[in-house]
Structure formats: C-alpha cells, structure tokens
N, C-alpha and C. Protein backbone atom coordinates (compact mmCIF):
# COMPACT_ATOMS: atom_id res chain seq x y z
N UNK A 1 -33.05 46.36 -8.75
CA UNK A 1 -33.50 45.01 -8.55
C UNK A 1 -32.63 44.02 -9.33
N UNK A 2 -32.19 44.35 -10.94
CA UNK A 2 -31.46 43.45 -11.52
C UNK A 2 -30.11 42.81 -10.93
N UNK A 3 -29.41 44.48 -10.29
CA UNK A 3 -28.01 44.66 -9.63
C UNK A 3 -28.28 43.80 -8.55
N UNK A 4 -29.42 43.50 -7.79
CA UNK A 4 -29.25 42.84 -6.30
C UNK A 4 -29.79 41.17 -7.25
N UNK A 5 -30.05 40.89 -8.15
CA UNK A 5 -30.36 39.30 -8.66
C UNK A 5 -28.87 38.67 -8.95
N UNK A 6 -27.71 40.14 -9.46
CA UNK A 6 -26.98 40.00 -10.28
C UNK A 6 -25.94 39.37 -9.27
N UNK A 7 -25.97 40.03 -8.21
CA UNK A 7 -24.80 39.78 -7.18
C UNK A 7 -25.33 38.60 -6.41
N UNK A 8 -26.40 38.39 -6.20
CA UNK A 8 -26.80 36.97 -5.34
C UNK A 8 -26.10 35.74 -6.21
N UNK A 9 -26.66 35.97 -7.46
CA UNK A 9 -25.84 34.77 -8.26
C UNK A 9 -24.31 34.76 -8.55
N UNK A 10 -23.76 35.88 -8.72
CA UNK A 10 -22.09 35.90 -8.58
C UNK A 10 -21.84 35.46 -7.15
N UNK A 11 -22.62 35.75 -5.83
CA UNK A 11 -22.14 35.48 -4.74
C UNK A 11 -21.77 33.65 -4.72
N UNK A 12 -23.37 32.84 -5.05
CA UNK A 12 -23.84 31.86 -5.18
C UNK A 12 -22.61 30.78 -6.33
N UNK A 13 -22.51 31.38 -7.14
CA UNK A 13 -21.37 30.97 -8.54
C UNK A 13 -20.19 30.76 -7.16
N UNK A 14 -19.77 31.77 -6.64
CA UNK A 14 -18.35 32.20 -5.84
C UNK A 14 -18.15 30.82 -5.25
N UNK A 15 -19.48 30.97 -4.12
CA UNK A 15 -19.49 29.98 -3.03
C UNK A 15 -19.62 28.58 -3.43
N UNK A 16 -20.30 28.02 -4.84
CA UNK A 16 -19.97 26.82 -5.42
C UNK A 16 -18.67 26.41 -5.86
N UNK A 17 -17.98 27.24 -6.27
CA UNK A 17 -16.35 27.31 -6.61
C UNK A 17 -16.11 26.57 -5.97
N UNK A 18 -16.34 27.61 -4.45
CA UNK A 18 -15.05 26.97 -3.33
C UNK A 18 -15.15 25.54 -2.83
N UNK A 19 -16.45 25.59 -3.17
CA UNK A 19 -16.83 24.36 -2.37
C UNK A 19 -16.14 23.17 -2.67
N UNK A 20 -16.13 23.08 -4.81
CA UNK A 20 -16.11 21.99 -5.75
C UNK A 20 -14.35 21.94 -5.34
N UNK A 21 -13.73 23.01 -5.30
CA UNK A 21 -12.62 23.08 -5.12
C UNK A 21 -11.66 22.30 -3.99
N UNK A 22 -12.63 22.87 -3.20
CA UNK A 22 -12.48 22.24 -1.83
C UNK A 22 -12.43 20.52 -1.40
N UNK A 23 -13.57 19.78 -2.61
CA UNK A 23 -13.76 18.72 -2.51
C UNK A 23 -13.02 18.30 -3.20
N UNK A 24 -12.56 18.59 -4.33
CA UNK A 24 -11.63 18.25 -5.09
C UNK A 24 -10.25 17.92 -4.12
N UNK A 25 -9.99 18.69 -3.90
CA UNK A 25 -8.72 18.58 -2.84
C UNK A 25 -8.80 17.38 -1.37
N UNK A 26 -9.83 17.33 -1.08
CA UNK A 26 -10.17 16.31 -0.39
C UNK A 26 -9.92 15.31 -0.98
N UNK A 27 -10.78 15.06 -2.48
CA UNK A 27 -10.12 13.56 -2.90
C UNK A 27 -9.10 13.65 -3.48
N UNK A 28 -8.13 14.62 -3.75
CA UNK A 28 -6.94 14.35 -3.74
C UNK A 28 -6.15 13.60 -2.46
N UNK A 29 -6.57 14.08 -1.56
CA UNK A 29 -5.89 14.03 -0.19
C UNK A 29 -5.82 12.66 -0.02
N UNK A 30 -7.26 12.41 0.08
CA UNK A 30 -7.60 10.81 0.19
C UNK A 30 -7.00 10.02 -0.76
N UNK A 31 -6.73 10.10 -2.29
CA UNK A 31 -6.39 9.53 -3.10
C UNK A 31 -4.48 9.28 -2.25
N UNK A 32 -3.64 10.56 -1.90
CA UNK A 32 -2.35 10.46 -1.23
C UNK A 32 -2.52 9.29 -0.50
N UNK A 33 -3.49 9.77 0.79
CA UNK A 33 -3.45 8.61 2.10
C UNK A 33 -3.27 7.76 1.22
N UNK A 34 -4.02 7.14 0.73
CA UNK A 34 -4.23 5.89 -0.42
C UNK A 34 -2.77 5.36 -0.83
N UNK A 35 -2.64 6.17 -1.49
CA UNK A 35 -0.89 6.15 -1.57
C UNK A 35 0.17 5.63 -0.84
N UNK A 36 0.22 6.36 0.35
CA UNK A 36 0.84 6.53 0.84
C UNK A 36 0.88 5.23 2.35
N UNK A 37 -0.57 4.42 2.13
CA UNK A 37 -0.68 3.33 3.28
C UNK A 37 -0.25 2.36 2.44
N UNK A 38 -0.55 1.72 1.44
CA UNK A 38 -0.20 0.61 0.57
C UNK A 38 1.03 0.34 0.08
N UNK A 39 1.79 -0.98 -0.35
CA UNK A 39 2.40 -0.66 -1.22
C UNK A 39 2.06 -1.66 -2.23
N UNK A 40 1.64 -1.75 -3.61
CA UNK A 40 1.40 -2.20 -4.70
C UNK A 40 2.53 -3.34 -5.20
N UNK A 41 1.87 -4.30 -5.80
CA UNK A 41 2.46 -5.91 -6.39
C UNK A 41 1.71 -6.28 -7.15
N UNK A 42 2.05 -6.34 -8.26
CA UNK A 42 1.52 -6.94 -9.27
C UNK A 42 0.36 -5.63 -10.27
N UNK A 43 -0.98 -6.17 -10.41
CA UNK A 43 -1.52 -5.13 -11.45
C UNK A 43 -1.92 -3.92 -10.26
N UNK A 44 -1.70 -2.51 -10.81
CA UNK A 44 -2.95 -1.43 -9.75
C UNK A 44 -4.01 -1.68 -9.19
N UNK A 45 -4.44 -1.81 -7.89
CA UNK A 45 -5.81 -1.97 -7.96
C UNK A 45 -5.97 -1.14 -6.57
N UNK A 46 -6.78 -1.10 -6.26
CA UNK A 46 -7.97 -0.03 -5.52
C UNK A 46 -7.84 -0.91 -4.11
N UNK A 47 -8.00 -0.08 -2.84
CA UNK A 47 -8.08 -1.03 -1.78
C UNK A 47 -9.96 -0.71 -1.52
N UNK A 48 -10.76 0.28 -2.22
CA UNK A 48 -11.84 0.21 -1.89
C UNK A 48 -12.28 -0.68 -2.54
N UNK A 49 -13.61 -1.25 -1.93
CA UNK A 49 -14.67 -2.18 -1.87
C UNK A 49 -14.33 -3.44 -1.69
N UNK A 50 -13.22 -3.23 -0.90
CA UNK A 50 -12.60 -5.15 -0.50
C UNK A 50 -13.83 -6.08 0.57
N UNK A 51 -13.81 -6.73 0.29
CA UNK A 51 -15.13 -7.43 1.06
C UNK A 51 -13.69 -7.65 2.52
N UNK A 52 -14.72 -7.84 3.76
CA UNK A 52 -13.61 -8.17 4.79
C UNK A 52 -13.02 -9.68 4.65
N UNK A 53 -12.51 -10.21 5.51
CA UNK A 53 -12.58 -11.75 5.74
C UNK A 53 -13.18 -12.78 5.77
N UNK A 54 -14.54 -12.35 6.83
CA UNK A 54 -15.68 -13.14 7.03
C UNK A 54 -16.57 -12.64 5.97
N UNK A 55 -16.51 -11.87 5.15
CA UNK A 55 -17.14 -12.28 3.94
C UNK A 55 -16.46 -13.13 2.81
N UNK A 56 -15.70 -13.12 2.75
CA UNK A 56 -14.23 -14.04 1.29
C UNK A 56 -14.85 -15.60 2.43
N UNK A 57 -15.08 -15.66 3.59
CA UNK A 57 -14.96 -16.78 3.93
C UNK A 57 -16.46 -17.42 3.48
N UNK A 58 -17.09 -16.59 3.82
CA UNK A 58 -18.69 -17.12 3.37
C UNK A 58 -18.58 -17.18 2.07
N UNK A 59 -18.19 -16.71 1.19
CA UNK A 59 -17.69 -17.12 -0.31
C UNK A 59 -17.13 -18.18 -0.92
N UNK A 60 -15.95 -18.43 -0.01
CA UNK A 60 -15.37 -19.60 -0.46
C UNK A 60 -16.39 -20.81 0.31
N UNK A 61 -16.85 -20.67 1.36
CA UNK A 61 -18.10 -21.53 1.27
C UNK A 61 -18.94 -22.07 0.58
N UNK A 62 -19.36 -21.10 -0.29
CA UNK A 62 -20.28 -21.83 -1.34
C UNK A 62 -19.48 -22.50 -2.38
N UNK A 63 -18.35 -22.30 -3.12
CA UNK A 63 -17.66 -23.36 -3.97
C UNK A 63 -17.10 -24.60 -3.79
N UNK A 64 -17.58 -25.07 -4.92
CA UNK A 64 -16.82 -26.56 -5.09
C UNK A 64 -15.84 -26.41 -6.18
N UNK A 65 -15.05 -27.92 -5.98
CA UNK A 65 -13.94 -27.87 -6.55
C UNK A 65 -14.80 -27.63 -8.13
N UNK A 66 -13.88 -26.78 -9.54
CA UNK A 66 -13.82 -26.03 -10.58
C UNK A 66 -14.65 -25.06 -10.30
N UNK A 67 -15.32 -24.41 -9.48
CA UNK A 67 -16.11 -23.15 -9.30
C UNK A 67 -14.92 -21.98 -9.07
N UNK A 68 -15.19 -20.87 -9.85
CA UNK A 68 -14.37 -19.76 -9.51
C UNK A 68 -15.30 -18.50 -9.37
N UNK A 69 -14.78 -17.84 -8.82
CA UNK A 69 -15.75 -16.14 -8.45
C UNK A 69 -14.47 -15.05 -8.63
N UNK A 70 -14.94 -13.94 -9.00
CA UNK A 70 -13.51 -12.40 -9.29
C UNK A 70 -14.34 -12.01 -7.56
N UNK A 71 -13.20 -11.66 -6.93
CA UNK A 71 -12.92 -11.22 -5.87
C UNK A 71 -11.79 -10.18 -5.65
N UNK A 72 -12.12 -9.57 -4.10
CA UNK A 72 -11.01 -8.88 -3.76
C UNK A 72 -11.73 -8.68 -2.17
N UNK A 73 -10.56 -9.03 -1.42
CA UNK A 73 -10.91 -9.12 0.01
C UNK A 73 -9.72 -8.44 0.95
N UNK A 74 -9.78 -8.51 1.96
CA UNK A 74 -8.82 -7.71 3.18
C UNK A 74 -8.61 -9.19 4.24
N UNK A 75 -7.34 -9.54 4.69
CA UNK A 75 -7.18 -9.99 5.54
C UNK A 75 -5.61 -9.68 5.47
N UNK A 76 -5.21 -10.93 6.76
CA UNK A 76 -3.74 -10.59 7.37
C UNK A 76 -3.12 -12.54 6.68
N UNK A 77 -1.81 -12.10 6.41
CA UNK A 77 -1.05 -13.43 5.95
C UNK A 77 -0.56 -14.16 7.24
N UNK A 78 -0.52 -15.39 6.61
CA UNK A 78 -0.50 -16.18 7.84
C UNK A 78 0.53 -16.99 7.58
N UNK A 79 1.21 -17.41 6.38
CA UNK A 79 2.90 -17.69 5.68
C UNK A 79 2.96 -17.04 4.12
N UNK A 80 4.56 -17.09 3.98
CA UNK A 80 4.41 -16.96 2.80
C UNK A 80 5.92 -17.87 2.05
N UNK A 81 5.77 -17.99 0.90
CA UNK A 81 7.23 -18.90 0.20
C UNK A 81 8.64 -18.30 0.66
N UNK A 82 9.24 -18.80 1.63
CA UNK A 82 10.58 -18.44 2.28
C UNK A 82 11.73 -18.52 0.99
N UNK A 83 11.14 -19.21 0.05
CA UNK A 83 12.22 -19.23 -0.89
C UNK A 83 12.00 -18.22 -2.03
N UNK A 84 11.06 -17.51 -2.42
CA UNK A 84 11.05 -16.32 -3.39
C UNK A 84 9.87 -15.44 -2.80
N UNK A 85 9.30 -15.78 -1.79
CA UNK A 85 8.18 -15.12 -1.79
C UNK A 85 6.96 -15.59 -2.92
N UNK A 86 6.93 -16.72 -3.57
CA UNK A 86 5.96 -16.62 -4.79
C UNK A 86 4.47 -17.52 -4.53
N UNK A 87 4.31 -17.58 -3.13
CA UNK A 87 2.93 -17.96 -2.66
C UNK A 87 2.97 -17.37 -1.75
N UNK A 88 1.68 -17.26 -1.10
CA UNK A 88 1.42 -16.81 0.34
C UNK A 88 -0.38 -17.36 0.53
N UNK A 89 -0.12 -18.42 2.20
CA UNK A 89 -1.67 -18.53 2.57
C UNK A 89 -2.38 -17.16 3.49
N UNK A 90 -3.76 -16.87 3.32
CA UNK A 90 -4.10 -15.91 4.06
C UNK A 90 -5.12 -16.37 5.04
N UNK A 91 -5.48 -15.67 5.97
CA UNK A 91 -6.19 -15.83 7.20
C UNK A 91 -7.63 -15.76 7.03
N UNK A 92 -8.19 -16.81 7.12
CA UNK A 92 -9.75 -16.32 6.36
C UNK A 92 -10.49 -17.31 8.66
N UNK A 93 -11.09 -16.52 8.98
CA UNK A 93 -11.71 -16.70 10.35
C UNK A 93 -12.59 -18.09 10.78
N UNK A 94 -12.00 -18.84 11.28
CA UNK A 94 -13.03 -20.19 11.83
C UNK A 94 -13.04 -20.63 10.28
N UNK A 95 -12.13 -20.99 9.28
CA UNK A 95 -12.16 -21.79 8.08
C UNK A 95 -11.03 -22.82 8.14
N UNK A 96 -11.48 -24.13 7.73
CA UNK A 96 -10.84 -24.97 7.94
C UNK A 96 -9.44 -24.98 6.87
N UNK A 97 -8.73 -24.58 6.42
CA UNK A 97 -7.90 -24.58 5.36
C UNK A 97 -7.68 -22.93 4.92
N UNK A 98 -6.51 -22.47 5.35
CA UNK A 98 -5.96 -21.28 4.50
C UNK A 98 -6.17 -21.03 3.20
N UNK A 99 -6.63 -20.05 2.84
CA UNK A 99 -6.55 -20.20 1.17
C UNK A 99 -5.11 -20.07 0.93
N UNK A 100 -4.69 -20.92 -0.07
CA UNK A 100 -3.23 -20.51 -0.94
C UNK A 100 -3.21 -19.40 -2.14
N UNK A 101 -2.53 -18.60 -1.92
CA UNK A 101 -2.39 -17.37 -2.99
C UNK A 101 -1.34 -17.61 -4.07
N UNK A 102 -1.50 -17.54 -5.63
CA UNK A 102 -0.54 -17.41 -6.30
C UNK A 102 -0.50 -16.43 -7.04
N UNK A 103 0.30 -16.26 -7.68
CA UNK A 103 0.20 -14.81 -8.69
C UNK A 103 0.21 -15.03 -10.14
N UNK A 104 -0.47 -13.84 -10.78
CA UNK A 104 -1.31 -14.79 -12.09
C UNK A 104 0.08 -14.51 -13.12
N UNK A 105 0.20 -15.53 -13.62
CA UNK A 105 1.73 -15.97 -14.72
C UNK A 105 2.80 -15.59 -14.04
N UNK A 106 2.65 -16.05 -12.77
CA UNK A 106 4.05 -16.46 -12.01
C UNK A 106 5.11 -14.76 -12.18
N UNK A 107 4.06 -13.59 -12.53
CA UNK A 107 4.08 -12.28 -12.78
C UNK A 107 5.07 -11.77 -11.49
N UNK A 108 4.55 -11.64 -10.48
CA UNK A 108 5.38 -10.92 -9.60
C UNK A 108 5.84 -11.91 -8.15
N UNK A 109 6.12 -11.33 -7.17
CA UNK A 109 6.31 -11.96 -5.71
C UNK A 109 6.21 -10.89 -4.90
N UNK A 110 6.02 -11.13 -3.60
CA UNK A 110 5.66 -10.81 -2.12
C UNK A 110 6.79 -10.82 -1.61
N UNK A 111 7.25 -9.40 -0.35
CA UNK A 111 8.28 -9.66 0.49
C UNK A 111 7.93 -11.04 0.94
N UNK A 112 9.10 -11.78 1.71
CA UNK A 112 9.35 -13.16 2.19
C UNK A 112 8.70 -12.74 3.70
N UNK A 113 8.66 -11.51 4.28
CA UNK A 113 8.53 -11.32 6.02
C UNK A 113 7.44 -10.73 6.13
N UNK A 114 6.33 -11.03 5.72
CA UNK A 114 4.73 -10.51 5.75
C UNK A 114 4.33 -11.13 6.31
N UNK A 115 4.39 -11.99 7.13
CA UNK A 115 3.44 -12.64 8.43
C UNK A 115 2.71 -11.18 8.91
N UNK A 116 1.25 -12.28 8.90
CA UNK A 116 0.93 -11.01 10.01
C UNK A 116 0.53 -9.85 9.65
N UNK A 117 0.88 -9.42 8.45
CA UNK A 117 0.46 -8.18 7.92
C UNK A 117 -1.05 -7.85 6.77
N UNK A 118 -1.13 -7.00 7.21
CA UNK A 118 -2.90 -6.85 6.44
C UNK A 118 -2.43 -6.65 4.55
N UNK A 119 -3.11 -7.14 4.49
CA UNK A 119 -3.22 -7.21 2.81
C UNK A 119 -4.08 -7.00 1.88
N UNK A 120 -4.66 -6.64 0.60
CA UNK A 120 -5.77 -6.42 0.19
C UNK A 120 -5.33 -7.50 -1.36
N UNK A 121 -6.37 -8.34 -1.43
CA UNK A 121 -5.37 -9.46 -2.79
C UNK A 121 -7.39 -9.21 -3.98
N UNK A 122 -6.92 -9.00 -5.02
CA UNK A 122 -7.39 -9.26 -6.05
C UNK A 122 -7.04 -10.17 -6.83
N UNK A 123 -8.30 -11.04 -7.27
CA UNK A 123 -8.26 -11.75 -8.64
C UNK A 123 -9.45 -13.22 -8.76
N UNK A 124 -9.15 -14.25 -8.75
CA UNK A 124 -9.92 -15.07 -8.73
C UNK A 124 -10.07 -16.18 -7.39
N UNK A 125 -10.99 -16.70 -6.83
CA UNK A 125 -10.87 -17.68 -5.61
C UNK A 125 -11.57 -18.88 -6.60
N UNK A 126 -11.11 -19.79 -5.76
CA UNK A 126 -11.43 -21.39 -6.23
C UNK A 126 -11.16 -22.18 -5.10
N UNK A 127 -11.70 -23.32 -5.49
CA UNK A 127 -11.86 -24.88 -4.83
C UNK A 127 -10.76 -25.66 -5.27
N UNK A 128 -10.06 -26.02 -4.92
CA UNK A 128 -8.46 -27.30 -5.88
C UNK A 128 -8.46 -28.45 -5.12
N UNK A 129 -8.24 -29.58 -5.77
CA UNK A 129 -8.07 -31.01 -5.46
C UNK A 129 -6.22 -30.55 -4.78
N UNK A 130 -5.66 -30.75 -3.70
CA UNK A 130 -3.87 -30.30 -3.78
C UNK A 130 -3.16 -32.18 -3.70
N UNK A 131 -2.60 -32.03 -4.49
CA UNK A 131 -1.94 -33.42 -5.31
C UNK A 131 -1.22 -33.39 -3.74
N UNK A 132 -0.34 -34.52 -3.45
CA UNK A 132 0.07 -35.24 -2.27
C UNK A 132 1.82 -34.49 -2.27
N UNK A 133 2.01 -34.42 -3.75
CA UNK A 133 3.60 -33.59 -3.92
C UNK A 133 3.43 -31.85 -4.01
N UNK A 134 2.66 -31.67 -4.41
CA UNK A 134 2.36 -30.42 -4.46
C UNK A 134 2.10 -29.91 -2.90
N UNK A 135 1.21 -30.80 -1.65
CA UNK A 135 1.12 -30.16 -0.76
C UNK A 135 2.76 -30.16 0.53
N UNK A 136 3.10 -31.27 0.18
CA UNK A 136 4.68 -31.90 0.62
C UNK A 136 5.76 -30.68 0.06
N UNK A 137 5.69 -29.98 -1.53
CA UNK A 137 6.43 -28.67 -1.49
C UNK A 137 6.01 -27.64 -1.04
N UNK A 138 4.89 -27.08 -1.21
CA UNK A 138 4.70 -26.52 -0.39
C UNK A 138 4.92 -26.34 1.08
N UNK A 139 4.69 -27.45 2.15
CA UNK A 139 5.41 -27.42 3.42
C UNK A 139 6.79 -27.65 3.43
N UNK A 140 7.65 -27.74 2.41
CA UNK A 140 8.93 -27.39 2.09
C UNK A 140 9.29 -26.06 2.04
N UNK A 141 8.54 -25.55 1.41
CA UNK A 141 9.09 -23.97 0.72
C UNK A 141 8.45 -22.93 2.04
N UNK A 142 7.34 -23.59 3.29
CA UNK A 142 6.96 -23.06 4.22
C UNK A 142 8.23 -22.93 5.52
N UNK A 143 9.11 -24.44 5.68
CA UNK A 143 10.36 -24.49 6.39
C UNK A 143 9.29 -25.45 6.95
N UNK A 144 8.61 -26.54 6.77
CA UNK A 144 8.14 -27.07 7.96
C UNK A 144 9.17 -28.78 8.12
N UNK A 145 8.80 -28.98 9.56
CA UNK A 145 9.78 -30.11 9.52
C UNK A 145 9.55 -31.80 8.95
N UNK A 146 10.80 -32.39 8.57
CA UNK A 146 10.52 -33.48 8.35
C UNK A 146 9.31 -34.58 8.16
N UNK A 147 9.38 -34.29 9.77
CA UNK A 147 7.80 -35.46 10.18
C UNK A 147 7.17 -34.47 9.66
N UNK A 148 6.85 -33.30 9.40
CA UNK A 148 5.21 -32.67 9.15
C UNK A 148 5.48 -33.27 7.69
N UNK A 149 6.35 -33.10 6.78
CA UNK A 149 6.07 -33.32 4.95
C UNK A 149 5.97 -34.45 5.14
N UNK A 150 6.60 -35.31 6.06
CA UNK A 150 6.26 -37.02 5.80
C UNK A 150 4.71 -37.54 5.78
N UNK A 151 4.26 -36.58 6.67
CA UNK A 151 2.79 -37.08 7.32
C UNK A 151 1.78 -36.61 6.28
N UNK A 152 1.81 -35.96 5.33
CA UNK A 152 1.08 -36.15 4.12
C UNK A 152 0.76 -36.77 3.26
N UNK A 153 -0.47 -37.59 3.03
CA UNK A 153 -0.25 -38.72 2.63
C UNK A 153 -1.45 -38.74 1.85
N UNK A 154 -2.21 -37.84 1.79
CA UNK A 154 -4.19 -37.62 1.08
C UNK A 154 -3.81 -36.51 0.43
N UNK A 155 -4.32 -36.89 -0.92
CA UNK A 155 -4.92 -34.89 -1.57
C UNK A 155 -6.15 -34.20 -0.85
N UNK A 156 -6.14 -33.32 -0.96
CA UNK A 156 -6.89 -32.68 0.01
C UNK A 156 -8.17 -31.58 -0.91
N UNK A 157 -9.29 -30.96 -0.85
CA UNK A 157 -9.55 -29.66 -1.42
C UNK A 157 -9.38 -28.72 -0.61
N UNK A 158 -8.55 -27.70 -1.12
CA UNK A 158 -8.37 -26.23 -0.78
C UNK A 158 -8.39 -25.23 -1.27
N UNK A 159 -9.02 -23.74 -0.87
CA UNK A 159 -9.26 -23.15 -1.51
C UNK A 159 -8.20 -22.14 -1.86
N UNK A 160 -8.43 -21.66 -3.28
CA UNK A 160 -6.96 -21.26 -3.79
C UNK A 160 -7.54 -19.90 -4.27
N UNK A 161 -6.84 -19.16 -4.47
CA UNK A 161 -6.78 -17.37 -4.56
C UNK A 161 -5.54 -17.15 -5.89
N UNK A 162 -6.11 -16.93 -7.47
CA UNK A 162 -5.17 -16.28 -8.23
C UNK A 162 -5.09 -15.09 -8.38
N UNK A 163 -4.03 -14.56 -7.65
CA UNK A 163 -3.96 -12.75 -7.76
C UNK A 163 -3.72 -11.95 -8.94
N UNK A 164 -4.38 -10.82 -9.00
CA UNK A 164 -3.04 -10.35 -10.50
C UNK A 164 -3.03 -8.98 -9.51
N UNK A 165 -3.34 -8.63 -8.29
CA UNK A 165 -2.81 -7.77 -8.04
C UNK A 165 -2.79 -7.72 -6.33
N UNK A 166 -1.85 -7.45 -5.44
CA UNK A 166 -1.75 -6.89 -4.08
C UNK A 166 -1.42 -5.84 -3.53
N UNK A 167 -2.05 -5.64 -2.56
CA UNK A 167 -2.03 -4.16 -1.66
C UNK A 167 -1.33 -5.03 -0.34
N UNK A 168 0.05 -4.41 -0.10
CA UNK A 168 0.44 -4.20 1.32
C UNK A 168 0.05 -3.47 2.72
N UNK A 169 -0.26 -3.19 3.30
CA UNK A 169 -0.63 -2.48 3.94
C UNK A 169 0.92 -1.90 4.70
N UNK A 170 1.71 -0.67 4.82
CA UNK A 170 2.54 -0.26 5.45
C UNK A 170 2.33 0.58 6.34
C-alpha cells in the first residue's frame, strides 16, 4: 500500500515538472515574440497593458490645460519631425487635435519614416496652451507649406504626450 502512495506521488511530482517547465518556456517564447515585434526608444517598457486609442482619447478628454495623467497607449503616427525625428503627432480617433509627442530631456528620437506605423508610447499626457511660434515651427519641421505657417495666427490647446519610452511596432 505504501509502494502504490509512493509512486502516485513521484508520478504526480513528475507530471507537475513538466508542466511548470513547459510554461516556463511558453513565457519565454512569448517574452521572444515580444522581442522580436518591437523595436525599443528611449526607457524599456512593456507593450502589455497599453490602453487602445479610443481609450487615451477618452482620457485626454477629461483634461484641462495643467492636468497631467502617467499613461501608455497603442496607436498609429500620423507625422513625425522630418528634421531629427524629435517629435511625432499620433492618431487618437474622431479627436479634434493630434496629440504632439516629445521625448522626456530631449533623451532620444524616432526614425523620420514612421507614418502610419503602430506604436506603443509611455509617459505623461497633458493639455498645453501652443504659443503662435511654437505651432508655425512645428508646421515647419512637418514640411508644410508657406500659406499653411502663414495662416496661424491663435494659440491653440493641445494635447501633448511626454514619452520616456517607445515601442515600434516592426
């Protein structure tokens, strides 16, 4: 009777092994994919628990200008600074104003040819008053034409995104 208790539990021990083992290797695997879809800018960060779009958008909804929230969301870029890469606006759904992205202590930059491409951005969102020169370089450093920088003429509020870290999606 002892010999048949003895082997159920060595069997039982065996078959937990494999299992833990097994899972283990799974989140390795997953941790690769992980790897291996992104490519990283600025601090490490995780592409899980990114809120989608239409949630960052219902977010930046509720702030007013000096309100900030720690975020991290998923969408696709919609420009970025042709001259270093060191802003980029992102695509937030039926919102009147792109958020503008910068990077926190002017730390890193973004390829220049990311239109279009999915992204995962961490760090802080906000509300900003954008000064009348500040929005005029900006549609400079976008390539936009003449008449568009001329025709700026109001500060505006828009909502602004400080990163300290991005996920590419490749």
């Amino acid at each position: 009777m002892r010999y048949n208790i003895l082997i159920v539990i060595i069997f039982f021990g065996i078959a937990s092994c494999k299992d833990a083992d097994s899972s283990r290797e799974e989140v390795f695997t997953e941790v690769q994919k992980t790897q291996e879809t992104f490519k990283s800018f600025g601090e490490k960060i995780a592409p899980e628990n990114a809120l989608s779009d239409e949630e960052m958008k219902l977010k930046f909804e509720t702030l007013e200008p000096g309100d900030t929230i720690s975020a991290k969301f998923r969408t696709t870029v919609n420009s970025v600074c042709k001259m270093k890469g060191c802003w980029m606006t992102l695509n937030l759904p039926d919102f009147e104003e792109d958020p503008m992205v910068k990077f926190k202590d002017y730390g890193f930059f973004v390829p220049k040819d990311i239109e279009s491409k999915e992204v995962i951005v961490q760090g802080i969102a906000f509300i900003e008053e954008t000064s009348i020169e500040d929005q005029k370089h900006f549609a400079e450093d976008a390539g936009k034409s003449s008449e568009e920088i001329e025709s700026i003429t109001q500060t505006k509020k828009t909502p602004g995104f400080l990163a300290n870290g991005v996920l590419l999606k490749q």
